[in-house]
Each structure stands twice: as C-alpha cells, then as structure tokens.
Protein backbone atom coordinates (compact mmCIF):
# COMPACT_ATOMS: atom_id res chain seq x y z
CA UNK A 1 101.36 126.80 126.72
CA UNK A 2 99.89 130.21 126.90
CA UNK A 3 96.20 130.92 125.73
CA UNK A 4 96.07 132.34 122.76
CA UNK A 5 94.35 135.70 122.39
CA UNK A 6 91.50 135.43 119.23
CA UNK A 7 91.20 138.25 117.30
CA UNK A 8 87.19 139.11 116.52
CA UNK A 9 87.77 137.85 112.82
CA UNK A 10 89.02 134.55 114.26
CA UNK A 11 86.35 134.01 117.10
CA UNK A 12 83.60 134.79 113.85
CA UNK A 13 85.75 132.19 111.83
CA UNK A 14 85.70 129.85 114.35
CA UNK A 15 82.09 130.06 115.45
CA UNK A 16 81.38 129.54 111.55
CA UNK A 17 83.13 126.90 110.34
CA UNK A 18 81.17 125.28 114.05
CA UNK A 19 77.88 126.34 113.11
CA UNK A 20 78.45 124.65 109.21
CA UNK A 21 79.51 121.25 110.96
CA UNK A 22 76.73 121.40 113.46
CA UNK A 23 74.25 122.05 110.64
CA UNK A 24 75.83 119.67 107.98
CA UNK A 25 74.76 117.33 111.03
CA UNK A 26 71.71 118.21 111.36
CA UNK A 27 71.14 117.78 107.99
CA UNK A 28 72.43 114.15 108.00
CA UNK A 29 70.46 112.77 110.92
CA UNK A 30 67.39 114.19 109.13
CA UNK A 31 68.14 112.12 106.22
CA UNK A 32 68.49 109.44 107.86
CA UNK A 33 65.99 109.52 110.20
CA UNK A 34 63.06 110.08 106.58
CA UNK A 35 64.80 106.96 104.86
CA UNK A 36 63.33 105.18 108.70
CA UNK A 37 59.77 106.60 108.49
CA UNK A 38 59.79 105.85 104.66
CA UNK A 39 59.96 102.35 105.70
CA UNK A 40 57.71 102.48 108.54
CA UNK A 41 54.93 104.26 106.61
CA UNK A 42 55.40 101.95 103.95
CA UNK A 43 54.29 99.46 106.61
CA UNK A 44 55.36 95.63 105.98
CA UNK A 45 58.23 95.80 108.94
CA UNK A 46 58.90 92.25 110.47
CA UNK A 47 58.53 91.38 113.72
CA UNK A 48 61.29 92.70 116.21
CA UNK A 49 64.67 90.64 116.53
CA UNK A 50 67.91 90.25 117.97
CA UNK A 51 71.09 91.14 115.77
CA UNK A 52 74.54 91.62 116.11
CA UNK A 53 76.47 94.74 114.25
CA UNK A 54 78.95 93.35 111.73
CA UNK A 55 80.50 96.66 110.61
CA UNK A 56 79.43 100.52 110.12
CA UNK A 57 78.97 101.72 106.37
CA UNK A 58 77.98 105.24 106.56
CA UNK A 59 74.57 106.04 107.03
CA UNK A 60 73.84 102.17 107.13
CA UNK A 61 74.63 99.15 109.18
CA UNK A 62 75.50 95.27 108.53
CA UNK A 63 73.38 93.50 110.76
CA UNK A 64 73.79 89.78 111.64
CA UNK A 65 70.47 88.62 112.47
CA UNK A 66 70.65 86.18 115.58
CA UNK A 67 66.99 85.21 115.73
CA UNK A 68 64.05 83.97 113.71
CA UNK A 69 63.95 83.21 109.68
CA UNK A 70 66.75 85.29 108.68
CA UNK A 71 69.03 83.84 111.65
CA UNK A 72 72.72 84.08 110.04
CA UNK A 73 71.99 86.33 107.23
CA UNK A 74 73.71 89.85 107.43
CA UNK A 75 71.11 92.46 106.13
CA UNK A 76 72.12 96.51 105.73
CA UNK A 77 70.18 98.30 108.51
CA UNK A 78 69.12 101.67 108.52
CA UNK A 79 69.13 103.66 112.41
CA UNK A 80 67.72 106.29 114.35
CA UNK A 81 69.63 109.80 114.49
CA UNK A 82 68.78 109.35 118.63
CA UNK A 83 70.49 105.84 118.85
CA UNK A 84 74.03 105.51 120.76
CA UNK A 85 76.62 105.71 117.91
CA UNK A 86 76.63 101.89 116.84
CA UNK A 87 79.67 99.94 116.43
CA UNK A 88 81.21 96.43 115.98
CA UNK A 89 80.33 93.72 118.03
CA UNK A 90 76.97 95.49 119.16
CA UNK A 91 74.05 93.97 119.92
CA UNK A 92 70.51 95.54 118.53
CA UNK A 93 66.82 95.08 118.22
CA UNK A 94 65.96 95.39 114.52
CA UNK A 95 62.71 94.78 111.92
CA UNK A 96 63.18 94.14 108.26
CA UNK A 97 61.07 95.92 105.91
CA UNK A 98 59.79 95.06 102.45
CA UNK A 99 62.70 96.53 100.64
CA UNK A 100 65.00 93.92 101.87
CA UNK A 101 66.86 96.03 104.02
CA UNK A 102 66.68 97.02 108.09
CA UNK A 103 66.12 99.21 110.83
CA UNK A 104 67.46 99.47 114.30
CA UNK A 105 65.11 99.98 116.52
CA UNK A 106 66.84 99.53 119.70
CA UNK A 107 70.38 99.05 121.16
CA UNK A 108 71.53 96.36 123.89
CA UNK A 109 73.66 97.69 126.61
CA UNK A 110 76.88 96.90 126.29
CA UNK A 111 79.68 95.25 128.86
CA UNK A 112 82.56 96.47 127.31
CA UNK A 113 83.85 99.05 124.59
CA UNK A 114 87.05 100.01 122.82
CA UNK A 115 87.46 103.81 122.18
CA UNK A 116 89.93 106.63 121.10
CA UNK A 117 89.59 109.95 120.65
CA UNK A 118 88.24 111.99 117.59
CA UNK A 119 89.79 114.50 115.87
CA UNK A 120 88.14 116.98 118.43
CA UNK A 121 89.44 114.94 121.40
CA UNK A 122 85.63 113.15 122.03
CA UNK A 123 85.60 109.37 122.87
CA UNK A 124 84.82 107.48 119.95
CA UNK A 125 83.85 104.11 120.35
CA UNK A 126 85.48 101.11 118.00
CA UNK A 127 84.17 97.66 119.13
CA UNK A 128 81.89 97.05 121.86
CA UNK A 129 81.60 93.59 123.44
CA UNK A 130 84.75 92.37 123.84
CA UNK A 131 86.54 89.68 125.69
CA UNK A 132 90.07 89.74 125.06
CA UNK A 133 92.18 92.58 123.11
CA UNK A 134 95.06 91.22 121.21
CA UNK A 135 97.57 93.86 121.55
CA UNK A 136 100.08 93.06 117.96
CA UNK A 137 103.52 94.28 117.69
CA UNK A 138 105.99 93.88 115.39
CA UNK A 139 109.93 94.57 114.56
CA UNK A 140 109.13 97.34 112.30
CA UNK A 141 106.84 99.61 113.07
CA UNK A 142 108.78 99.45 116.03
CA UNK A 143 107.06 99.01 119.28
CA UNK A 144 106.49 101.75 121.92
CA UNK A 145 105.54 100.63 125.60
CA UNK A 146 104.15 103.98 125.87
CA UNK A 147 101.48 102.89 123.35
CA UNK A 148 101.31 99.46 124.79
CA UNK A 149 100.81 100.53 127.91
CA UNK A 150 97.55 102.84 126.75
CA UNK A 151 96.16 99.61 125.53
CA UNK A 152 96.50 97.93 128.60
CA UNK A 153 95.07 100.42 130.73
CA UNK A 154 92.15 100.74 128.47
CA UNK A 155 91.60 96.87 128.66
CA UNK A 156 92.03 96.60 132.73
CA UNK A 157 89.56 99.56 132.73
CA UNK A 158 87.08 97.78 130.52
CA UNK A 159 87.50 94.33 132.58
CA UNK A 160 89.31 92.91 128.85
CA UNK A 161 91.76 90.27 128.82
CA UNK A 162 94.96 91.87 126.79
CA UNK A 163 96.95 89.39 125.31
CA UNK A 164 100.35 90.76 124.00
CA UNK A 165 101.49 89.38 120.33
CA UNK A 166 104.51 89.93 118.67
CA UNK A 167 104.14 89.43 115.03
CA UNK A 168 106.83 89.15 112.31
CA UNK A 169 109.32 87.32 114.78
CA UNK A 170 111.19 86.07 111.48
CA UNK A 171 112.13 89.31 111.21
CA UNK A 172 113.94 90.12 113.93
CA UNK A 173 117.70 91.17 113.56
CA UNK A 174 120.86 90.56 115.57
CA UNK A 175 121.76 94.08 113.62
CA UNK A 176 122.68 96.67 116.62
CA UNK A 177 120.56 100.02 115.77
CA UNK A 178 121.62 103.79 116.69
CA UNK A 179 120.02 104.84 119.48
CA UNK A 180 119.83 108.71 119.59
CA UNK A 181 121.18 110.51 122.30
CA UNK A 182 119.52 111.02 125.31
CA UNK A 183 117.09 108.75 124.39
CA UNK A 184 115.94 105.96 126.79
CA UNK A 185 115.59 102.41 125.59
CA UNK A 186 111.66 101.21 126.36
CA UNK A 187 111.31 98.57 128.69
CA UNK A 188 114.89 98.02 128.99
CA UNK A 189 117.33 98.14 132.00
CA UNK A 190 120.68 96.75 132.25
CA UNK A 191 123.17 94.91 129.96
CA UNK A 192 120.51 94.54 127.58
CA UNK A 193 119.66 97.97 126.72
CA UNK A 194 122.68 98.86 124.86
CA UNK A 195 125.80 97.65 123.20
CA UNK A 196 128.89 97.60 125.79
CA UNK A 197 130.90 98.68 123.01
CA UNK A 198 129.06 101.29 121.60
CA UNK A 199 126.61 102.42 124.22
CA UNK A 200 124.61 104.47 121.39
CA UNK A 201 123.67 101.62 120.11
CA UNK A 202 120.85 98.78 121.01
CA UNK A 203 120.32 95.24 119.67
CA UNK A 204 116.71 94.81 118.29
CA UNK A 205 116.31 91.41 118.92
CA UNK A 206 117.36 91.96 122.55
CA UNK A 207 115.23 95.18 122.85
CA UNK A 208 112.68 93.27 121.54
CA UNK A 209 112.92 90.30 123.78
CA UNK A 210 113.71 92.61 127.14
CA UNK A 211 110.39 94.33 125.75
CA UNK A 212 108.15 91.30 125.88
CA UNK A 213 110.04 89.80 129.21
CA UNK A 214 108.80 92.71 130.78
CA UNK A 215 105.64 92.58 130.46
CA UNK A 216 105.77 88.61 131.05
CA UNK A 217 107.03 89.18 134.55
CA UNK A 218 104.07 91.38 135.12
CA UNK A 219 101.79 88.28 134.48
CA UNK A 220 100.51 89.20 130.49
CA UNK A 221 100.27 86.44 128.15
CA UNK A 222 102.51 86.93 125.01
CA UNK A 223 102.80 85.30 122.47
CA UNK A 224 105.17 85.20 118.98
CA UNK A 225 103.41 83.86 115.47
CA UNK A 226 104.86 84.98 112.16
CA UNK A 227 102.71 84.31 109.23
CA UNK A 228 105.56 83.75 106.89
CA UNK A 229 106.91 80.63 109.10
CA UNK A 230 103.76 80.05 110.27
CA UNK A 231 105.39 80.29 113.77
CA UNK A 232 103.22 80.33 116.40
CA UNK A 233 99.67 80.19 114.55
CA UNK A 234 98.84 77.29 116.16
CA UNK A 235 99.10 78.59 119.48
CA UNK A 236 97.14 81.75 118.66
CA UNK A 237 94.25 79.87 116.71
CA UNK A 238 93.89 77.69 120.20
CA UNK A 239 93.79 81.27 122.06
CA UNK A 240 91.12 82.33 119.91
CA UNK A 241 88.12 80.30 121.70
CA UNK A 242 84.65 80.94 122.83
CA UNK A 243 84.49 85.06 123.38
CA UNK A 244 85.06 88.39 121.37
CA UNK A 245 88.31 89.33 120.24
CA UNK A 246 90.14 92.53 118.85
CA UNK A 247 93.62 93.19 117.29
CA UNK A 248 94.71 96.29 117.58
CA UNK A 249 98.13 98.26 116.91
CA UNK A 250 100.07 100.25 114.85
CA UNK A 251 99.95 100.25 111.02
CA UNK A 252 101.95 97.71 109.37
CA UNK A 253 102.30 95.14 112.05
CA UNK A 254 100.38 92.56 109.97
CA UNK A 255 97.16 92.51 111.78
CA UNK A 256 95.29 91.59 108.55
CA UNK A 257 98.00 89.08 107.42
CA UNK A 258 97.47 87.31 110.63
CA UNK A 259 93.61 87.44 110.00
CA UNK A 260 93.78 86.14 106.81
CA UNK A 261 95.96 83.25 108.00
CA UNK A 262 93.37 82.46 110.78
CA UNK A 263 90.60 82.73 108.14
CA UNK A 264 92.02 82.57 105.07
CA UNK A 265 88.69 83.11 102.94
CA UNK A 266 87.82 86.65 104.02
CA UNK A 267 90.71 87.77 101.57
CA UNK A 268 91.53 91.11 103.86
CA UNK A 269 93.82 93.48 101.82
CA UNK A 270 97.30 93.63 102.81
CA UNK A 271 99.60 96.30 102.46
CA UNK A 272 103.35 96.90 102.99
CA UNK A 273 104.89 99.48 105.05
CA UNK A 274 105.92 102.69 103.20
CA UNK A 275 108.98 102.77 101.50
CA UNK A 276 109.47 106.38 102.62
CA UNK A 277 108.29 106.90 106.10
CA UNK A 278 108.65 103.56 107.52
CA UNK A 279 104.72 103.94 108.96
CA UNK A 280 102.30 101.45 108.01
CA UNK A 281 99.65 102.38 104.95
CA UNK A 282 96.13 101.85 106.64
CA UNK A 283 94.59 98.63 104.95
CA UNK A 284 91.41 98.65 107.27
CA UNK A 285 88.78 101.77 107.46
CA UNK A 286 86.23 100.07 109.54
CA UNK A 287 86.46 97.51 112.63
CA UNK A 288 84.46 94.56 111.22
CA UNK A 289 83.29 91.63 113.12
CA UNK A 290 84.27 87.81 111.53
CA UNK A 291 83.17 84.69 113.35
CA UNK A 292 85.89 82.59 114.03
CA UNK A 293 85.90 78.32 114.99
CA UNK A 294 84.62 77.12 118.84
CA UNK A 295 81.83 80.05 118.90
CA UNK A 296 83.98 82.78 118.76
CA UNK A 297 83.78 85.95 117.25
CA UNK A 298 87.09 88.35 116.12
CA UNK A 299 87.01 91.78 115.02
CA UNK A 300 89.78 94.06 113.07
CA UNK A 301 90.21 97.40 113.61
CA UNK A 302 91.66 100.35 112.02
CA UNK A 303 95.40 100.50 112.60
CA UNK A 304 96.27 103.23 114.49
CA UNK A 305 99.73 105.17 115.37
CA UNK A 306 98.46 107.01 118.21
CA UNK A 307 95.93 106.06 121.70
CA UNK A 308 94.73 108.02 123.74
CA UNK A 309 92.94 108.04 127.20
CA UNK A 310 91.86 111.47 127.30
CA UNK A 311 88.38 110.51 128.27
CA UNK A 312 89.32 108.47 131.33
CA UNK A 313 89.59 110.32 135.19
CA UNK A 314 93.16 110.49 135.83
CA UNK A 315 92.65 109.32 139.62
CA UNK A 316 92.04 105.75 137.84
CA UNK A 317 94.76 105.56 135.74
CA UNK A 318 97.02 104.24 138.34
CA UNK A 319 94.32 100.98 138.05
CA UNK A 320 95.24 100.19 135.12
CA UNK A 321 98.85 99.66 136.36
CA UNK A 322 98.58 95.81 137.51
CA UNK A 323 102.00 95.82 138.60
CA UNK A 324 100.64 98.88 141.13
CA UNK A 325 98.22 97.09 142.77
CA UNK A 326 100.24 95.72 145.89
CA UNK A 327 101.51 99.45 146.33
CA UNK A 328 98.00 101.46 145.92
CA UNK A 329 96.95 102.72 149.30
CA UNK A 330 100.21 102.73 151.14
CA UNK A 331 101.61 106.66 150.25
CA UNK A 332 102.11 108.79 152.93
CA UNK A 333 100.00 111.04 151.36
CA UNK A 334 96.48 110.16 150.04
CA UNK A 335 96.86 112.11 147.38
CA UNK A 336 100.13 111.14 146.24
CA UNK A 337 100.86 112.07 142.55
CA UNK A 338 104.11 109.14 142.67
CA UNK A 339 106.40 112.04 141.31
CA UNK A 340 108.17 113.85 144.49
CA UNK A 341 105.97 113.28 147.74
CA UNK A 342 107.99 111.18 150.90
CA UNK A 343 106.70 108.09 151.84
CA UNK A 344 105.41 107.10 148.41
CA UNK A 345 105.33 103.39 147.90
CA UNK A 346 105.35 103.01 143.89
CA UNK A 347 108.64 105.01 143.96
CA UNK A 348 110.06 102.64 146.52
CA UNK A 349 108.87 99.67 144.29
CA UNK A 350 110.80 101.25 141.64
CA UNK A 351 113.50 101.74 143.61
CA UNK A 352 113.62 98.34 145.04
CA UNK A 353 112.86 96.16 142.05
CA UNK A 354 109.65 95.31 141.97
CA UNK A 355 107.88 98.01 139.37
CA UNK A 356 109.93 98.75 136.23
CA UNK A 357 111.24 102.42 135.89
CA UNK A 358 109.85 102.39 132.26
CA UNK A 359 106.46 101.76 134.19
CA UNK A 360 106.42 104.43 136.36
CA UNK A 361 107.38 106.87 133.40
CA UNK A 362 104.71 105.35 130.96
CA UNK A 363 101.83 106.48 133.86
CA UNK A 364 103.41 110.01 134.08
CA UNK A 365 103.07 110.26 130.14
CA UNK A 366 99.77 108.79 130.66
CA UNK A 367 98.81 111.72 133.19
CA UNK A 368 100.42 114.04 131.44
CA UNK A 369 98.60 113.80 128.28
CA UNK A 370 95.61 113.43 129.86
CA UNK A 371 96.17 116.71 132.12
CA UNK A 372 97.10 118.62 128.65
CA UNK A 373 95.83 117.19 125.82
C-alpha cells in the first residue's frame, strides 16, 4: 500500500492528539509515583520481601507475599513509574507501609513472558513466568491454525511447553458445513477435507479431528475435556502439576468454564457466545494468577481473536516451526525465503510428505504480517 501524503492540518492533528497521550502519561506516572513517596515519607515501610504479582488493577497491584509475616496474604501494591510494566506471574521485591497497602520496590527478572501487540503495534506483555501455555480450542469459535500456529511459535520462542486443548468436544457435529469457494480447509489434506459429494462442503467433526491429528504427528500434546461431560478433566487436572500455566485462545472457547471446573470456588464469570456475530463476549479483562493443587500455579488471560508476532525478528520465525528443524540449514541458498529459491529443503519436505502444506503457508502469513503490519 502506497504512503499516504498528510496534509499540514493532519500532520498538526496527528502530532496533537500524540502530544495529549504523551502528557496524559506523564501526568499518570506522576501520580503514581507521589502516592509512593507519600508512603515513604510517612515512614513505617516493612522490611523488604519477596512477592509474586496476582493481577494488575490500574494504578495498583495484587501482590502475593511469599516471605515473612504476611507470607500468603495478597496485599494491593503501589509501583514506581520507572519499573518494567508488571504483569501476572511476576516476581517483585516489595515493603508494606502503615496504611495496609504496598509498594514495589524492585522487579525479578523474568524467564519467560507472554505478549501481543497494543493498539499501536508495541509488545505488551500478559503473563511472565510461565511453564506451559495451554493453547484451548473449541467447535465454535471455530479454530484457525493460523492463530494456533502464532501461539506456538511464541511458546518455542519463549522455551514454553504448548499443550493443545480442544474444549467443548460434546459439541462437535457430524453436520457437513459450506465451505466458501476458494477457500482452503486448515490443516486438512485429502479425503478428509471435504465432502466427496459436495466438495463445497467439509465435515466439522472430521476438520476438527484432521486439525488436532496434525499437530499430534508433529509431536504436541492434545488433549479433549468438555466441562459439560466432564470429558477429559481428569486428564487435564493431572497435566496441571508443579509449574506455571496459561490458557489462552479465542473468545468463547470456555477457558473460564474449564477454570472454574478445575477450581470451582473462584466463581469466574462465564459468558455465552453472541447470538449475532458468533464471536465470543470477553468475560476476562485482566490475566490473573490462581494457585492450583501439587504446587502449581495457573493464570487466565484475556480472550483474544487476534496474535500477533510483530515484535519478533523474522529470521527466527522459521524456529518456531518444530516440524522445520530437520530441514533448517540445508537450502541452497543461505538466505532462502522457502517461497521460490532451487534447492530449498522445506519445500521438498512439503513436497515429499514430511511438513504439512498448511505449515508452510501458516509461516508465510506469519512473515507476511510481520513484514507489513
């Protein structure tokens, strides 16, 4: 897409609607940063100690404290402007002061965070800490390997175990679905992709299935639960050990259903998908941390429709591509892009077999978006 030529007007428009956000800012971070010396010059601050970030309220923070007296208790925290931006699954310094409430006076470095992008395209982190990313899925929303495949390469980036779970599995259909011309099937190949009779059609419950056997003969874990059977909970609640864990995906998949069958006294609002668009309705604002049985530790995140790796160097990408890994190194070229160039060895995987075609276009609309966001 062309550049657009600004008019004079617009670049003055522009540069102060910028300057308003950059001062509304400002303004907050020196707010917040008086409510901290209030409490310091009011003196009575507790001796340093270790805590753990529960969830992100605003200007304030619910802090697990790990350490000392208050060990277990979750006190709202108060932070420094000049911290990191502090999210679930953190771990912090902080003092209590006399008021009952916090301040961060310090942050931990972290081995692993979750992010997507803000509204202007900036990393912003969601969880930080984590072990294993629970990627859920369901019949309806239905799923997109495209967006699946964002997750993944996010967690082998991070050094996260993803776990794949399909949620809702009562509710897949035999019912064959239209499937709009020119459109290709995700994660599908052969007989399965389509009706033999009707080849604009597709069976859910074999999309579905070819879906999650794809990713199976990659080497991902999946799993299938429904909280309505109770199908699979078992299974997951013995996944859910000693480590961090986050469930991510769409709206409407059922991530705080499944939540609030794991821990049923947390009472997470559930909503239903909407009537009109099909989309889920966002139940959860904020990722928050819950501790969970064996040690372990599980936090929910905002459902999300879209991921995006904008942030990441597109010469890694093609790491997060485990099925790539054999291949890497062996082009012709050592710059191969995988799209045209001779000699390129994940187009002869493709070709032969051994890396699915739905693969190889998921990284292209991986690059892509990163390339032009």
């Amino acid at each position: 897409m062309a550049k657009r030529n600004l008019t004079r007007r617009q670049e003055w428009r522009i540069k102060k609607i910028q300057d308003e956000r950059a001062s509304r800012l400002s303004g907050k971070a020196q707010h917040i940063d008086q409510q901290v010396y209030k409490l310091i010059k009011e003196g009575s601050l507790g001796p340093e100690q270790k805590g753990l970030i529960i969830a992100h309220y605003g200007s304030q923070l619910a802090v697990e404290s790990l350490d000392g007296e208050t060990k277990g208790e979750v006190i709202r925290c108060h932070f420094r402007s000049n911290l990191q931006s502090l999210v679930a699954g953190d771990e912090v310094v902080w003092r209590q002061g006399n008021d009952g409430t916090g301040i961060i006076v310090a942050s931990l470095d972290r081995r692993s965070e979750l992010s997507r992008p803000d509204s202007n395209g900036l990393a912003r982190p969601i969880a930080a800490n984590i072990d294993y990313i629970i990627i859920v899925i369901a019949p309806k929303p239905a799923p997109s390997s495209n967006l699946i495949d964002r997750y993944l390469v996010a967690a082998e980036l991070q050094g996260i175990e993803p776990i794949i779970l399909l949620n809702k599995e009562d509710l897949l259909s035999d019912t064959t679905i239209n499937k709009p011309s020119g459109m290709n099937t995700e994660g599908i190949t052969g007989a399965e992709e389509t009706n033999s009779e009707n080849p604009g059609t597709t069976n859910e419950k074999s999309r579905i299935n070819a879906l999650l056997s794809l990713y199976q003969s990659i080497g991902y874990q999946v799993i299938r639960s429904s909280t309505h059977s109770e199908n699979g909970m078992s299974e997951l609640m013995e996944q859910l050990g000693d480590g961090s864990y986050i469930f991510v995906g769409q709206s409407g998949v059922g991530k705080s259903s499944i939540i609030n069958a794991l821990l049923p006294d947390i009472n997470q609002k559930v909503s239903s998908l909407s009537s009109s668009t099909g989309q889920g309705m966002h139940t959860t604002t904020t990722a928050y941390l819950f501790h969970i049985t064996d040690g372990g530790k599980l936090i929910d995140s905002p459902g999300i429709r879209e991921f995006g790796l904008w942030q990441v160097d597109p010469s890694l990408i093609s790491e997060g591509f485990i099925d790539f890994h054999p291949y890497l190194g062996h082009c012709k070229f050592r710059n191969c892009t995988h799209r045209h160039e001779p000699g390129c060895a994940i187009c002869a995987a493709v070709t032969d077999g051994k890396i699915a075609q739905q693969r190889l276009d998921n990284f292209f609309s991986i690059i892509d978006s990163i390339s032009n966001p």
